[in-house]
Protein backbone atom coordinates (compact mmCIF):
# COMPACT_ATOMS: atom_id res chain seq x y z
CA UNK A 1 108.43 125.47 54.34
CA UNK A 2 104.72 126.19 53.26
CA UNK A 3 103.02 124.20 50.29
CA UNK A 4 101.76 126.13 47.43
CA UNK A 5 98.95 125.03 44.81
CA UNK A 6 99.51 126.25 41.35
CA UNK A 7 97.03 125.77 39.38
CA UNK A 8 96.64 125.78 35.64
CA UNK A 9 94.62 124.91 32.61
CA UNK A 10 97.00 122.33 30.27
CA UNK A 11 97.10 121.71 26.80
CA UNK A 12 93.82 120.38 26.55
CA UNK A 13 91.92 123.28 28.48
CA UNK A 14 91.56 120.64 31.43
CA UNK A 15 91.89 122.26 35.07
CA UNK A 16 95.30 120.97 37.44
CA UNK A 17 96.84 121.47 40.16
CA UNK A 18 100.49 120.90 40.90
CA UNK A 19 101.83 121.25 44.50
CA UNK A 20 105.38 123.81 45.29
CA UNK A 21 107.39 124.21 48.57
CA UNK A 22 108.81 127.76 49.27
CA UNK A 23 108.97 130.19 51.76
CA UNK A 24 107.46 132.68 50.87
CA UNK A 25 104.40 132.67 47.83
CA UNK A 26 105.94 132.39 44.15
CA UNK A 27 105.31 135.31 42.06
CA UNK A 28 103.96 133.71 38.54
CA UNK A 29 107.17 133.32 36.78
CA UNK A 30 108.59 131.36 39.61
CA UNK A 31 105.35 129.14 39.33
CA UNK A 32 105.69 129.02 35.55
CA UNK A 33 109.78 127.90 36.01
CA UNK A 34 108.21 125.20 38.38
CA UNK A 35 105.67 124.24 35.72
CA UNK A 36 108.08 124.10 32.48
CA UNK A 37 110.75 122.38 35.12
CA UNK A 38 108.13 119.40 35.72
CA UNK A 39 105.31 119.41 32.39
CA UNK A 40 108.71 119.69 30.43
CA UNK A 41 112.04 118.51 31.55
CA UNK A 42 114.01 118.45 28.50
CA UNK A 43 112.49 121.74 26.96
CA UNK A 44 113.55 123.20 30.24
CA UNK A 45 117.32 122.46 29.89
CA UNK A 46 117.30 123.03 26.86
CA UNK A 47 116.16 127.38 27.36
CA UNK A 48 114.76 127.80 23.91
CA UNK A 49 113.28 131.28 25.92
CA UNK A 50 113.96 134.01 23.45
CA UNK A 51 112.32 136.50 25.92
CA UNK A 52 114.39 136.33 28.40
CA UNK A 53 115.15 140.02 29.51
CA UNK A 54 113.25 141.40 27.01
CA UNK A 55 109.90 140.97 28.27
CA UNK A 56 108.56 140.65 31.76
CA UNK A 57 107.05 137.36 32.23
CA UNK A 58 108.93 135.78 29.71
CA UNK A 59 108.75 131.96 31.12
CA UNK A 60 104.91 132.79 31.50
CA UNK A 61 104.19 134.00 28.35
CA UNK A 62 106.00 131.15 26.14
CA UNK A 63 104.01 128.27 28.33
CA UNK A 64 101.04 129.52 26.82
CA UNK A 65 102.01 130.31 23.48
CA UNK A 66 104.34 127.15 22.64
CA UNK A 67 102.91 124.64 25.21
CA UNK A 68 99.12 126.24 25.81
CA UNK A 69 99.45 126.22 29.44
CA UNK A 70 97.80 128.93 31.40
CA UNK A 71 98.56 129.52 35.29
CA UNK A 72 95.13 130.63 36.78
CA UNK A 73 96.75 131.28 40.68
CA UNK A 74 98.91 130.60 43.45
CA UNK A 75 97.10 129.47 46.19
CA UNK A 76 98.68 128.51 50.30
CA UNK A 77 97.29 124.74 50.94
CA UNK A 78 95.09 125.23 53.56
């Protein structure tokens, strides 16, 4: 399984990184799932994602406007 580095700008505009196993690379709502799954466990189970199959992106797109977390890119560890 390759490692994959998303990385992201969090709340407080800070660069991170955050490391994710799969095959092949994650398209950015796979690497936002992986983000909300881990920066925010119980919002997660909870799917509070109005979006959903209404806009593409959706998971993306409420990270940044409810939590202000922006993916940058998906990166292969070297």
């Amino acid at each position: 399984m390759k490692q994959w580095i998303i990385t992201y700008l969090d709340k407080d505009g800070v660069r991170q990184s955050l490391e994710f196993g799969s095959e092949q690379r994650p398209d950015m709502e796979t690497a936002a799932d992986y983000l909300r799954e881990v920066l925010y466990p119980v919002v997660d189970k909870l799917d509070l994602n109005d979006l959903d199959g209404r806009a593409p992106e959706p998971t993306v797109k409420s990270l940044k406007a409810l939590h202000s977390v922006q993916i940058i890119s998906v990166t292969e560890t070297p």
